[in-house]
N, C-alpha and C. Protein backbone atom coordinates (compact mmCIF):
# COMPACT_ATOMS: atom_id res chain seq x y z
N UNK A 1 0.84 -1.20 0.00
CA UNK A 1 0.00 0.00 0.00
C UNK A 1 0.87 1.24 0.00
N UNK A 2 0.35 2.45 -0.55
CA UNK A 2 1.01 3.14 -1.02
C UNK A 2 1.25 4.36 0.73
N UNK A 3 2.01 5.43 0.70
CA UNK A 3 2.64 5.60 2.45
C UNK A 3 0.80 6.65 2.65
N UNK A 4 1.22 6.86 3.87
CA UNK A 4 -0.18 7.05 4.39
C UNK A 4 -1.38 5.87 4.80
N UNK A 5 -1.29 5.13 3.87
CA UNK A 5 -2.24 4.11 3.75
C UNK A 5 -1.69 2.45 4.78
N UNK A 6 -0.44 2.60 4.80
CA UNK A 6 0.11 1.32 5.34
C UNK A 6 0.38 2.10 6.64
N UNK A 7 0.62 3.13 7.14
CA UNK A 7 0.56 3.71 8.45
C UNK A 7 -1.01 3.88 9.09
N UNK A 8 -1.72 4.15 8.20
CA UNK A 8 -3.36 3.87 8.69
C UNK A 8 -3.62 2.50 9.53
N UNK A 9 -3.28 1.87 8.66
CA UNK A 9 -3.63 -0.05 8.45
C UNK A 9 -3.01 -0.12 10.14
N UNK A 10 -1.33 0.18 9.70
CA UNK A 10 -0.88 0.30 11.00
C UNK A 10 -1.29 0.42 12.44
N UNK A 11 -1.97 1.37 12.86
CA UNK A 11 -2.31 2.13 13.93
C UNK A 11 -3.84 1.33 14.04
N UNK A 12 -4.12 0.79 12.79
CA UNK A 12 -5.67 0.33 13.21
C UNK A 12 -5.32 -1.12 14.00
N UNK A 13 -4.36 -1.41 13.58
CA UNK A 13 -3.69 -3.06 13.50
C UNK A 13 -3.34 -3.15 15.19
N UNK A 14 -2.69 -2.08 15.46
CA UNK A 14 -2.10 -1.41 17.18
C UNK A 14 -3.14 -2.17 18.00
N UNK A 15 -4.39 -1.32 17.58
CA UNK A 15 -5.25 -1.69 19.11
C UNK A 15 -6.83 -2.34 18.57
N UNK A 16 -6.63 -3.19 17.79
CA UNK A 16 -7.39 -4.10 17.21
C UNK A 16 -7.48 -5.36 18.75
N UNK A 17 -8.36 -5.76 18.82
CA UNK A 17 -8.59 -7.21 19.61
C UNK A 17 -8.66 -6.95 21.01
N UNK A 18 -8.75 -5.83 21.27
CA UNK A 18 -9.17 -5.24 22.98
C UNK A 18 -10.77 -5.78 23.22
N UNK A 19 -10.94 -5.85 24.64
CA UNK A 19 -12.40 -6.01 25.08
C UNK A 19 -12.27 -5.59 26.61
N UNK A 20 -13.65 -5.96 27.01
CA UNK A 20 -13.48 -5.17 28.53
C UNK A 20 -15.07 -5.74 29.04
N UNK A 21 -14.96 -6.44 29.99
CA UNK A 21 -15.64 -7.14 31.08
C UNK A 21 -17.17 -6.73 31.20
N UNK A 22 -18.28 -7.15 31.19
CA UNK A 22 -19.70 -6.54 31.64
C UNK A 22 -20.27 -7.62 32.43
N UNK A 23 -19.70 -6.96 33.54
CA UNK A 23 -20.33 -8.73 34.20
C UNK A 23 -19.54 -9.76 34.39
N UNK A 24 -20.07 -10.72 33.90
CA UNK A 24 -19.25 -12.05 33.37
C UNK A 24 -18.96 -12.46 31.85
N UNK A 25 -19.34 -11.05 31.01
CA UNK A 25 -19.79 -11.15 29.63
C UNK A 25 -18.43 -10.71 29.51
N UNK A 26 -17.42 -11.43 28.53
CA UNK A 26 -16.32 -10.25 27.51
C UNK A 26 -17.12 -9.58 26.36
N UNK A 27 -16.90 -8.31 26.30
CA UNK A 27 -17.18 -7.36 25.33
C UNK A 27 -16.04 -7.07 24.43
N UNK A 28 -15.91 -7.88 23.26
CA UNK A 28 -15.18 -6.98 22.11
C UNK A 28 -15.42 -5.48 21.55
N UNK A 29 -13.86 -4.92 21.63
CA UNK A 29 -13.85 -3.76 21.11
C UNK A 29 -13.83 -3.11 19.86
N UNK A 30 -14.44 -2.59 19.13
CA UNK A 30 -14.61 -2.37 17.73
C UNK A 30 -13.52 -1.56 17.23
N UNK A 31 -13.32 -1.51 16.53
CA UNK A 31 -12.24 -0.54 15.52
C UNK A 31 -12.71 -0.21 14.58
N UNK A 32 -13.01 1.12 14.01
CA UNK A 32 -12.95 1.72 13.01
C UNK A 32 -12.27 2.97 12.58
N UNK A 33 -12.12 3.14 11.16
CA UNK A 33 -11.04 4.03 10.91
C UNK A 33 -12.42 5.14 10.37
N UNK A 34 -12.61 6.02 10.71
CA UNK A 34 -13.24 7.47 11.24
C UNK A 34 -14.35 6.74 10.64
N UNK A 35 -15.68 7.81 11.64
CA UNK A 35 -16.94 7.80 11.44
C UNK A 35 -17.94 8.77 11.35
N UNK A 36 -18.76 8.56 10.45
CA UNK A 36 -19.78 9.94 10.54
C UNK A 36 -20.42 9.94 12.09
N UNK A 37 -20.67 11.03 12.27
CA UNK A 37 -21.37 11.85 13.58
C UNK A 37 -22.67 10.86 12.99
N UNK A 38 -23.47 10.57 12.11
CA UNK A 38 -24.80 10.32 11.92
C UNK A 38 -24.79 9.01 12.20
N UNK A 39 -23.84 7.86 12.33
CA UNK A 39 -23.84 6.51 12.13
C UNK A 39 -23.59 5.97 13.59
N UNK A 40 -23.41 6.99 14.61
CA UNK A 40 -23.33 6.72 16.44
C UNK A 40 -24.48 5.51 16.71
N UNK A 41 -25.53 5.82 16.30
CA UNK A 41 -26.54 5.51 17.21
C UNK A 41 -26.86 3.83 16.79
N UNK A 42 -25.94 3.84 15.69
CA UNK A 42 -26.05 2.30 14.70
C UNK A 42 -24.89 1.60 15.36
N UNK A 43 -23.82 1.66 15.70
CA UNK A 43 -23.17 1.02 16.22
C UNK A 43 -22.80 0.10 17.66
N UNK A 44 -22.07 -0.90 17.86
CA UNK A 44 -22.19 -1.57 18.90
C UNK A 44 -21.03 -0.85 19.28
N UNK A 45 -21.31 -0.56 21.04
CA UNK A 45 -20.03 -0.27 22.14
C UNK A 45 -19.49 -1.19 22.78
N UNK A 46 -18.50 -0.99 23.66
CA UNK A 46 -17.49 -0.09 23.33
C UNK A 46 -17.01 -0.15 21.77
N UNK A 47 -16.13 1.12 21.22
CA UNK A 47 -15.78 1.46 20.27
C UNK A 47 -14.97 2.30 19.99
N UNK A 48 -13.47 2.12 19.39
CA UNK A 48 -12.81 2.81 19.40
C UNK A 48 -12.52 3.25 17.57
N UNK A 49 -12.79 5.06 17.42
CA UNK A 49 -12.24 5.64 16.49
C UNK A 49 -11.49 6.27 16.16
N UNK A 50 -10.37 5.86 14.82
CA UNK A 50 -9.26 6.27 14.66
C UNK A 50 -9.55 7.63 13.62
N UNK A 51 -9.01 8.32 13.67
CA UNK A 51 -9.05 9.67 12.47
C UNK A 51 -7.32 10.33 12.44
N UNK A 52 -6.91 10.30 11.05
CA UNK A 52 -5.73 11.12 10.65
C UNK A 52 -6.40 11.98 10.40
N UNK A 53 -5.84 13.27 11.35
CA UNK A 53 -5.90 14.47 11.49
C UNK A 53 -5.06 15.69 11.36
N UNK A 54 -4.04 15.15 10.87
CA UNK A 54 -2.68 16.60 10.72
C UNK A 54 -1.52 15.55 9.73
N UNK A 55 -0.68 16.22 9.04
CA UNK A 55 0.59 15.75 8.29
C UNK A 55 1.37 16.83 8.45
N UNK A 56 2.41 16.42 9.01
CA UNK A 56 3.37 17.60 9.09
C UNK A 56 4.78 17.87 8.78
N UNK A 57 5.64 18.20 7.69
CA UNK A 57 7.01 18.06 7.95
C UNK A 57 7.87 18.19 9.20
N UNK A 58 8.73 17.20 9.23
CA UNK A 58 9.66 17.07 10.39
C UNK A 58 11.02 17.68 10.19
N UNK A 59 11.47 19.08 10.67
CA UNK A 59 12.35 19.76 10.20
C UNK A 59 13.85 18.43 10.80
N UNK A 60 13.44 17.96 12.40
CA UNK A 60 14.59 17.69 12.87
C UNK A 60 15.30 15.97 12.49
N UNK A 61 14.04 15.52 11.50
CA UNK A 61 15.31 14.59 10.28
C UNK A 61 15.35 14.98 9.41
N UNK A 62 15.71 15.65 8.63
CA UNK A 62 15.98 16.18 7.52
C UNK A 62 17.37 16.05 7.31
N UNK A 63 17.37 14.99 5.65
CA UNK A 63 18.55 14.87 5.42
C UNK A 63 18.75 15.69 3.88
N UNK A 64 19.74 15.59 3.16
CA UNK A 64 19.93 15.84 2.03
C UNK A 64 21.03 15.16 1.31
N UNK A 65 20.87 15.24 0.01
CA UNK A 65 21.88 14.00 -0.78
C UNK A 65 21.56 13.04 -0.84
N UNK A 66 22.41 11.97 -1.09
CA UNK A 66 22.00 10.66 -1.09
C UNK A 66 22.25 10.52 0.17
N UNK A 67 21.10 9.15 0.71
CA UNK A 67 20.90 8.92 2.68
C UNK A 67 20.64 7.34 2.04
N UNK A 68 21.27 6.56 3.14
CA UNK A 68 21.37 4.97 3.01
C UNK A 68 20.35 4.83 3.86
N UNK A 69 19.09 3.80 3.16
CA UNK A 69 17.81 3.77 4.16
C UNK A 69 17.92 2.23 5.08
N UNK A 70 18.29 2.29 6.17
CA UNK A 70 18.26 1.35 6.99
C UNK A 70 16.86 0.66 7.20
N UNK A 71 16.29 0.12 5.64
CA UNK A 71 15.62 -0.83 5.85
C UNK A 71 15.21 -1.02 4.64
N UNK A 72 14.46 -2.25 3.99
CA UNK A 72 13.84 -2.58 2.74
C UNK A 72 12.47 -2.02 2.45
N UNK A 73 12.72 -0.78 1.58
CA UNK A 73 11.22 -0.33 1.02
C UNK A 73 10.23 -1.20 0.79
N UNK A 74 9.03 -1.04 0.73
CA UNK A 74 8.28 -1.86 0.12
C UNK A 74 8.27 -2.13 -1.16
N UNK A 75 8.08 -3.44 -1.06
CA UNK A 75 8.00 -3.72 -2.60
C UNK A 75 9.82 -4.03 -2.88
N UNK A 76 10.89 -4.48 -2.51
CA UNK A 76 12.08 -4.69 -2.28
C UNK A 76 12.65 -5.89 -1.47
N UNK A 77 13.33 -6.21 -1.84
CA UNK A 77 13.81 -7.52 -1.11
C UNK A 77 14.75 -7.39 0.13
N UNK A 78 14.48 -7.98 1.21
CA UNK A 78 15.73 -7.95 1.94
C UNK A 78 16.94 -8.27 1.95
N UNK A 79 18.23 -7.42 2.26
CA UNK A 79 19.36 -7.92 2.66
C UNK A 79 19.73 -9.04 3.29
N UNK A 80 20.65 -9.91 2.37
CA UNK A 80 21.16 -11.02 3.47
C UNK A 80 21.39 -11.20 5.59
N UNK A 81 21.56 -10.10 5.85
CA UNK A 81 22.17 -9.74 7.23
C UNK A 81 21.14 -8.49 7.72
N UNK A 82 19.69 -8.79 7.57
CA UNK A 82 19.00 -7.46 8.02
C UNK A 82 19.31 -6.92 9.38
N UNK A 83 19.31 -7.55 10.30
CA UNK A 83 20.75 -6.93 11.14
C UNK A 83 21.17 -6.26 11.50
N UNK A 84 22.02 -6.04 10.43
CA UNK A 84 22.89 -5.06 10.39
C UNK A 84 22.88 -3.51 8.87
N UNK A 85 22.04 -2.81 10.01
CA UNK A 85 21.62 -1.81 8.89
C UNK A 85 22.55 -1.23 8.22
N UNK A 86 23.61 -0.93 8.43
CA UNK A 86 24.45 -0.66 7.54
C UNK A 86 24.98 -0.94 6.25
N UNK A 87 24.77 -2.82 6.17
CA UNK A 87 24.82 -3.13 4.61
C UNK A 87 23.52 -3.08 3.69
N UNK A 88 22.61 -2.15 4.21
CA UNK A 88 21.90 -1.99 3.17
C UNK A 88 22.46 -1.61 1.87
N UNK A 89 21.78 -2.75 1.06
CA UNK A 89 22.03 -1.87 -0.55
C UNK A 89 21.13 -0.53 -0.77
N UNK A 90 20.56 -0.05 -0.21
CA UNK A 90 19.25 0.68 -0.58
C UNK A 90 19.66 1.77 -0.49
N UNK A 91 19.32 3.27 -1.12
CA UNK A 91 19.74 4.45 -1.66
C UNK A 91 18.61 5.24 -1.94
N UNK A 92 18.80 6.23 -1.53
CA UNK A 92 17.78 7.09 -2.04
C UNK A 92 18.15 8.74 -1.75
N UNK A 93 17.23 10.04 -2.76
CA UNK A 93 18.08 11.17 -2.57
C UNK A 93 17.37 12.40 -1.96
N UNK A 94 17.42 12.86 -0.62
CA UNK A 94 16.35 13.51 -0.21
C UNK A 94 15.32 13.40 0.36
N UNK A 95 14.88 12.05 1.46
CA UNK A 95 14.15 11.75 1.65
C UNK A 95 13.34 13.19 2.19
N UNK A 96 12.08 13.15 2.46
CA UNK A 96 11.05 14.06 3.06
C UNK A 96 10.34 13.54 4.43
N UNK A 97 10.99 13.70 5.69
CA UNK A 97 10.15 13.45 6.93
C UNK A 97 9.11 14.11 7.29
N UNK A 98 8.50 13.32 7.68
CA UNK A 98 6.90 13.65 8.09
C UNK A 98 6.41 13.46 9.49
N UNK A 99 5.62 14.04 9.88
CA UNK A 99 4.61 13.81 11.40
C UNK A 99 3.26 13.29 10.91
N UNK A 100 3.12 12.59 11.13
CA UNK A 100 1.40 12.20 11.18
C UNK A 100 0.79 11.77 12.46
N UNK A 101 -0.31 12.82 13.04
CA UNK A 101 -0.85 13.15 13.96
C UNK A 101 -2.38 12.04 13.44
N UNK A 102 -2.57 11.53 14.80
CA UNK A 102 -4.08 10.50 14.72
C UNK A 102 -4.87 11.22 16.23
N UNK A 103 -6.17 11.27 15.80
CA UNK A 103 -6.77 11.36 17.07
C UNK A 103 -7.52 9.81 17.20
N UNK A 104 -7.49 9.27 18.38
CA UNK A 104 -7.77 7.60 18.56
C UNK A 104 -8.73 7.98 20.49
N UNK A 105 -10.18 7.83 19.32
CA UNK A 105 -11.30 8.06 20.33
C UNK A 105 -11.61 7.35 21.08
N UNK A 106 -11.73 6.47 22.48
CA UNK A 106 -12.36 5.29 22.74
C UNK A 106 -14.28 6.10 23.05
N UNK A 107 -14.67 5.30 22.93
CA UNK A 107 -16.12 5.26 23.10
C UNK A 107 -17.18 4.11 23.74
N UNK A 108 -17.90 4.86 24.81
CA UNK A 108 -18.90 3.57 25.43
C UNK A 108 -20.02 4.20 25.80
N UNK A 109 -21.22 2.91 26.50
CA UNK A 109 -22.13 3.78 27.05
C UNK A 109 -21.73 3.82 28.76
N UNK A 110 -20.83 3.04 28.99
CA UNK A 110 -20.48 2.74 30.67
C UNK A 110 -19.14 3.57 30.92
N UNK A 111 -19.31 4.41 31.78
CA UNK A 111 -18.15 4.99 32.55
C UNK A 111 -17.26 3.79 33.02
N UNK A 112 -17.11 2.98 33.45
CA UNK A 112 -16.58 2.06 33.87
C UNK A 112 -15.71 1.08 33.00
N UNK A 113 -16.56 0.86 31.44
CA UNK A 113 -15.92 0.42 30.38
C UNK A 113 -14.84 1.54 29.75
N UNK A 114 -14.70 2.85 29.73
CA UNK A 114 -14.06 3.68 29.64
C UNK A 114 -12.71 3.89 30.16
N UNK A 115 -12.66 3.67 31.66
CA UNK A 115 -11.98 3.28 32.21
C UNK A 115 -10.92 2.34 32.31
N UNK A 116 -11.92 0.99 31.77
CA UNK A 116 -11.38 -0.58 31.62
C UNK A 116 -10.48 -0.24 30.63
N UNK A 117 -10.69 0.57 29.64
CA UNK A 117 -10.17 0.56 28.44
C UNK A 117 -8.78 2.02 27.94
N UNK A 118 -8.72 2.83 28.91
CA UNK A 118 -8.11 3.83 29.91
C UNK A 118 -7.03 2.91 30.08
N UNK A 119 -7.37 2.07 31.11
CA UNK A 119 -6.05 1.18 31.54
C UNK A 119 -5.60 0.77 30.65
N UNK A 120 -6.29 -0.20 29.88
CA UNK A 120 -6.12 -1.20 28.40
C UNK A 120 -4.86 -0.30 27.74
N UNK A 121 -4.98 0.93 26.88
CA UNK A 121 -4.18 1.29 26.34
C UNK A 121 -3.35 2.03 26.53
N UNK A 122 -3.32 2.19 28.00
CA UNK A 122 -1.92 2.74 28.69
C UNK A 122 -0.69 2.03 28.91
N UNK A 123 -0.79 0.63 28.68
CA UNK A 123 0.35 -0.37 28.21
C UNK A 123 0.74 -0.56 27.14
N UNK A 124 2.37 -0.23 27.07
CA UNK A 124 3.57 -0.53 26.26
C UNK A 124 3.07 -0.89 24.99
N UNK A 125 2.49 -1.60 25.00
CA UNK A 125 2.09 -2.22 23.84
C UNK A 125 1.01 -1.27 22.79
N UNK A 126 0.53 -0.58 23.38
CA UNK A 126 -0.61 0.40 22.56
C UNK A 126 -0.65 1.51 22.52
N UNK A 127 -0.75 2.83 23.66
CA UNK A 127 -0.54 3.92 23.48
C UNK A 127 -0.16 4.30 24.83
N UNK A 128 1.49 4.24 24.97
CA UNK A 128 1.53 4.44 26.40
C UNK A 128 2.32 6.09 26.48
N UNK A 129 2.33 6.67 27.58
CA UNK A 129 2.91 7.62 27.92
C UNK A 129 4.56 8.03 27.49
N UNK A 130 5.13 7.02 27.20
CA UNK A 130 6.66 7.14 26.78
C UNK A 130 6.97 5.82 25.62
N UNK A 131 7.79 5.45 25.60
CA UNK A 131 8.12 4.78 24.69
C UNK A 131 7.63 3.74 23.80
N UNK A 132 6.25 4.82 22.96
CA UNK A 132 5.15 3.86 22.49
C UNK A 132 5.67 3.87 20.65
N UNK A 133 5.43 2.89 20.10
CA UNK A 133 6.69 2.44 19.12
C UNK A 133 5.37 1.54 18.16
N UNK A 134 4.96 1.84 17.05
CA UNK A 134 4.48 1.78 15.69
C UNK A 134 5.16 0.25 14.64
N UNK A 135 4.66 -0.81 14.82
CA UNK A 135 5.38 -1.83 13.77
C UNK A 135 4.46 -1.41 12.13
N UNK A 136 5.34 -1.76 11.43
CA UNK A 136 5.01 -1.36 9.64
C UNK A 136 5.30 -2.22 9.16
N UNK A 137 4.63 -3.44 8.94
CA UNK A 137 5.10 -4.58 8.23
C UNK A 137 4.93 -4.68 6.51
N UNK A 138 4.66 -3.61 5.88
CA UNK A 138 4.78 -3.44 4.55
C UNK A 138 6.48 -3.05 4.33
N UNK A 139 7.34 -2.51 5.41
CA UNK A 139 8.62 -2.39 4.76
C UNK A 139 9.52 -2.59 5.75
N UNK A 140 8.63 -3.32 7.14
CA UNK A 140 9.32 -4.21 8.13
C UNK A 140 10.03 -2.82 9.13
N UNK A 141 9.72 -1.82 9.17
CA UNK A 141 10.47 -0.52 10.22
C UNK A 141 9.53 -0.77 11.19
N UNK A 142 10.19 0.11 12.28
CA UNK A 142 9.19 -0.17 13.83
C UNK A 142 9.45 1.36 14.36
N UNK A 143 8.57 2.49 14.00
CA UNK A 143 8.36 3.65 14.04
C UNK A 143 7.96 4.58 15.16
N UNK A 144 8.33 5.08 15.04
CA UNK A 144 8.00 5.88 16.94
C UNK A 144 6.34 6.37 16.93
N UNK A 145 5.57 6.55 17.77
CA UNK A 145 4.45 6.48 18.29
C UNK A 145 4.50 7.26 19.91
N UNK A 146 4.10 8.38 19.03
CA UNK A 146 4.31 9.42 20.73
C UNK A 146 3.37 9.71 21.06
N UNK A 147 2.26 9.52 22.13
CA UNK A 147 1.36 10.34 23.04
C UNK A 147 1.84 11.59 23.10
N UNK A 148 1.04 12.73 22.37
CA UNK A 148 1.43 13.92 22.70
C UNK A 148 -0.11 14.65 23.26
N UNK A 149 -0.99 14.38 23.68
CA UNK A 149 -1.82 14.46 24.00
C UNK A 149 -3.27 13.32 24.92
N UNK A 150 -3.64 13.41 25.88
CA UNK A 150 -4.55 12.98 26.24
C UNK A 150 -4.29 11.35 27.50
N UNK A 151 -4.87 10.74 27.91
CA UNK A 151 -6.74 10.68 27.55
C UNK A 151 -7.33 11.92 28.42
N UNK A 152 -8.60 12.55 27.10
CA UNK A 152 -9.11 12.99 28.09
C UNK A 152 -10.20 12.86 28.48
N UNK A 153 -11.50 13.17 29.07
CA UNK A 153 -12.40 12.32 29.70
C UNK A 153 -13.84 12.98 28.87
N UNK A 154 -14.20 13.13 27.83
CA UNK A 154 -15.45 14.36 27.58
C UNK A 154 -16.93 13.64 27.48
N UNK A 155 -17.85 14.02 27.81
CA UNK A 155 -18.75 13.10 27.56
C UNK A 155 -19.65 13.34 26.56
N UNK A 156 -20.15 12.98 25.66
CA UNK A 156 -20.97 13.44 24.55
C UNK A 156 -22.12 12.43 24.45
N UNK A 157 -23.18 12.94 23.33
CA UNK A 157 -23.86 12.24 22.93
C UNK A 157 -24.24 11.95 21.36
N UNK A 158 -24.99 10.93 21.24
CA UNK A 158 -25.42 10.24 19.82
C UNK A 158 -26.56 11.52 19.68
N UNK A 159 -27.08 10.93 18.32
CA UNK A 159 -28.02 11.92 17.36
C UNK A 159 -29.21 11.28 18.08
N UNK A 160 -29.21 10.38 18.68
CA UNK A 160 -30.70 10.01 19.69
C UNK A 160 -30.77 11.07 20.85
N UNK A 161 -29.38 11.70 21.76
CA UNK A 161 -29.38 11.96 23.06
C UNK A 161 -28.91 11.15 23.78
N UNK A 162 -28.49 10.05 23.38
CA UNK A 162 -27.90 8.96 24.00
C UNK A 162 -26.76 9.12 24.66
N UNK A 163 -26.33 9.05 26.02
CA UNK A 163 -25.08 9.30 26.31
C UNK A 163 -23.83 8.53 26.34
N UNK A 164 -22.47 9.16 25.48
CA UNK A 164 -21.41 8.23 25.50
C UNK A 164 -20.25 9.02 26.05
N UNK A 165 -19.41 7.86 27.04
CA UNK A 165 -18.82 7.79 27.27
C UNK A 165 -17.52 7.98 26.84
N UNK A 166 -16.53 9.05 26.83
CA UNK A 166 -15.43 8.98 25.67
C UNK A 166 -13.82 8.56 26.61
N UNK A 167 -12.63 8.59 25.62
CA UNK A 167 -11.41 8.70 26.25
C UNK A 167 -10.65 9.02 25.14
N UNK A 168 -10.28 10.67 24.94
CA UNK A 168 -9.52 10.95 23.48
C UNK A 168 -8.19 10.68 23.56
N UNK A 169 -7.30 9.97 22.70
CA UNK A 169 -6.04 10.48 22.83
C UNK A 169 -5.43 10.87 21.57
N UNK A 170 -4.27 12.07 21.20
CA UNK A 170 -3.52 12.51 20.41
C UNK A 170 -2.57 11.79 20.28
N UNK A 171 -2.31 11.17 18.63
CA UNK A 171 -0.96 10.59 18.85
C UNK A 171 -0.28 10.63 17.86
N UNK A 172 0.98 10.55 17.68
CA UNK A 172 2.14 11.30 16.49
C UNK A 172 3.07 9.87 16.15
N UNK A 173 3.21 10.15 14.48
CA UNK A 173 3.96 8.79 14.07
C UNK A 173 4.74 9.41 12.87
N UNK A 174 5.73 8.78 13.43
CA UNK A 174 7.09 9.42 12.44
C UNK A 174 6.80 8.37 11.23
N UNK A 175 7.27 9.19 10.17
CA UNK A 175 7.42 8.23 8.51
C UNK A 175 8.03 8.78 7.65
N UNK A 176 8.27 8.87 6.73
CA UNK A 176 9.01 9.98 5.65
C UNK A 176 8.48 9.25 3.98
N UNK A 177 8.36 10.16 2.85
CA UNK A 177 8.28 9.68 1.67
C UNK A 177 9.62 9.93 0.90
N UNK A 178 9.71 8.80 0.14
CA UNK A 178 11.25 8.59 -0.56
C UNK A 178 11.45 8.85 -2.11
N UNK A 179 12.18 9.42 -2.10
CA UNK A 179 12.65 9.94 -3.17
C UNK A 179 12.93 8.15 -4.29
N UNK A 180 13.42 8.53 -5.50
CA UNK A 180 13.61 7.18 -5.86
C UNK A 180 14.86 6.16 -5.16
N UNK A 181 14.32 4.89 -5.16
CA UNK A 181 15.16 4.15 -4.52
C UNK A 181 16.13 3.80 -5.64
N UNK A 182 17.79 3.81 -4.68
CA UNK A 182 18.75 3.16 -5.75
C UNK A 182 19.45 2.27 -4.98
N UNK A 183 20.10 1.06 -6.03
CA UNK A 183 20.74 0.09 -5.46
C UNK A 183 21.88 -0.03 -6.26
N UNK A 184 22.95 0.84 -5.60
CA UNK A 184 24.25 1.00 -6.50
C UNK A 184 24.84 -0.43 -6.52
N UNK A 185 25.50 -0.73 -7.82
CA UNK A 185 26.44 -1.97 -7.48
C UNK A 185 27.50 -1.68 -6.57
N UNK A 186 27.95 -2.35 -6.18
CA UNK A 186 29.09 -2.20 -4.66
C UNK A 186 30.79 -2.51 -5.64
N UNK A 187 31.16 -2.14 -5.08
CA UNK A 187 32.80 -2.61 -5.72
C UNK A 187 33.05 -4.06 -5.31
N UNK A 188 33.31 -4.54 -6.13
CA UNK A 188 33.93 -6.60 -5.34
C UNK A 188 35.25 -6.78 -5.56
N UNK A 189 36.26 -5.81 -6.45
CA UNK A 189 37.51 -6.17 -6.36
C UNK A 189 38.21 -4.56 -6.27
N UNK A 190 39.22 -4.10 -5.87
CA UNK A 190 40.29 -3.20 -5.99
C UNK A 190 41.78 -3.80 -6.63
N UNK A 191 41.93 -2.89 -7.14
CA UNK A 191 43.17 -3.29 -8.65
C UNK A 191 44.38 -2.12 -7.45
N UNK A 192 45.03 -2.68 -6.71
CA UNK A 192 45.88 -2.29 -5.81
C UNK A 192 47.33 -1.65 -7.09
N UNK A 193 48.05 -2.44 -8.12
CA UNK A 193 48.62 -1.82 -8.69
C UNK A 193 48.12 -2.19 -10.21
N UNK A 194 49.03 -1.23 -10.98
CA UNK A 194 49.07 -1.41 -12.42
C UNK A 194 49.69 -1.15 -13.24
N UNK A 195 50.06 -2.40 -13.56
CA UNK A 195 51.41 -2.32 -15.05
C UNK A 195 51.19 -2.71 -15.70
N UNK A 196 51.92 -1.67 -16.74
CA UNK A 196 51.34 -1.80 -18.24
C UNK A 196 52.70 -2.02 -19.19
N UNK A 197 53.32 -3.43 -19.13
CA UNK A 197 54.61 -3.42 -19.41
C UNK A 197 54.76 -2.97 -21.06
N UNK A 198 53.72 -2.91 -21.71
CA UNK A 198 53.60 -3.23 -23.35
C UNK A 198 53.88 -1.62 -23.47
N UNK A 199 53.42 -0.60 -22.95
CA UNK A 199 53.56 0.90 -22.83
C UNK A 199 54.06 1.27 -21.97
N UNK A 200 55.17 1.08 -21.14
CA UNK A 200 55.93 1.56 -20.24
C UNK A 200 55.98 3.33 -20.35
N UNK A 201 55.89 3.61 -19.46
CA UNK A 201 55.99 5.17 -18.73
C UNK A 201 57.56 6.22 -19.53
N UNK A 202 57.56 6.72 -20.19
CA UNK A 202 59.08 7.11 -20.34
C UNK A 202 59.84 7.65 -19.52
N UNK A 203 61.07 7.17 -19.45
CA UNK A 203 62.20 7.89 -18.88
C UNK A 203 62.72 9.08 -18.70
């Protein structure tokens, strides 16, 4: 998928398969990637919605020239020794870093499921306070994922009056779009000397 679109997938992929207790009942958590205001009152809760909301250049990677991309684009094969990022063959001139900002809504009708789910994605694994980290398995990178905002607690309602339960959080994911990829041939031998006895050098 083309960029934007495999960072979507991404973030939906994050916090896919959550649920949260009613009783003795498990409640699966829904995922969807944004929703009309009109379609609330049709849906099953809890429910969490994702929306890309901002793209932003990132002044503080900014490279220029040719930059060796420590990892296999999509659509590219991997290096023998992925490893070790340094032998990438991969090339490219100018990449363009980016911010992409998500707002990631949880939604219920129970204060309590709100909560459940509060905790839920305050672990490592989903959207935590510090070192929350994005996998991209279209070109295999594992991308930073920063809480720069939230949860915060607002309560709203459906187009019935219905009251829901919310928990917003702001969250930021590094990516960049690439210039064309190159895969220079590498040198495999050095010619240390050279004589040319048939044309010797004059005296």
């Amino acid at each position: 998928m083309p960029w934007l679109r495999n960072e979507d997938a991404a973030v939906r992929r994050k916090i896919h398969g959550l649920s949260v207790k009613d009783g003795d009942v498990e409640l699966p958590v829904g995922v969807r990637f944004s929703l009309p205001e009109n379609e609330l009152a049709d849906q099953d809760f809890p429910l969490i919605i994702i929306e890309r909301t901002r793209v932003s250049r990132d002044p503080s990677r900014e490279w220029r020239g040719s930059v060796q991309l420590k990892y296999a684009p999509e659509g590219y094969e991997p290096w023998a020794d992925m490893t070790d990022p340094s032998k990438s063959p991969y090339f490219t001139r100018d990449p363009i870093p980016y911010l992409i900002d998500y707002q990631v809504t949880a939604l219920a009708r129970k204060q309590k499921h709100i909560a459940d789910l509060a905790a839920l994605l305050s672990d490592l694994a989903y959207l935590p306070a510090r070192f929350g980290f994005l996998e991209v398995p279209e070109d295999g990178t594992v991308r930073s994922l920063d809480l720069i905002g939230g949860p915060e607690f607002p309560v709203g309602w459906d187009e019935y009056r219905k009251r829901l339960f919310q928990a917003v959080y702001l969250v930021q994911v590094t990516s960049e779009v690439l210039g064309e990829v190159e895969n220079p041939t590498r040198v495999k031998e050095v010619i240390q000397k050279i004589n040319d006895t048939q044309h010797p050098w004059p005296t």
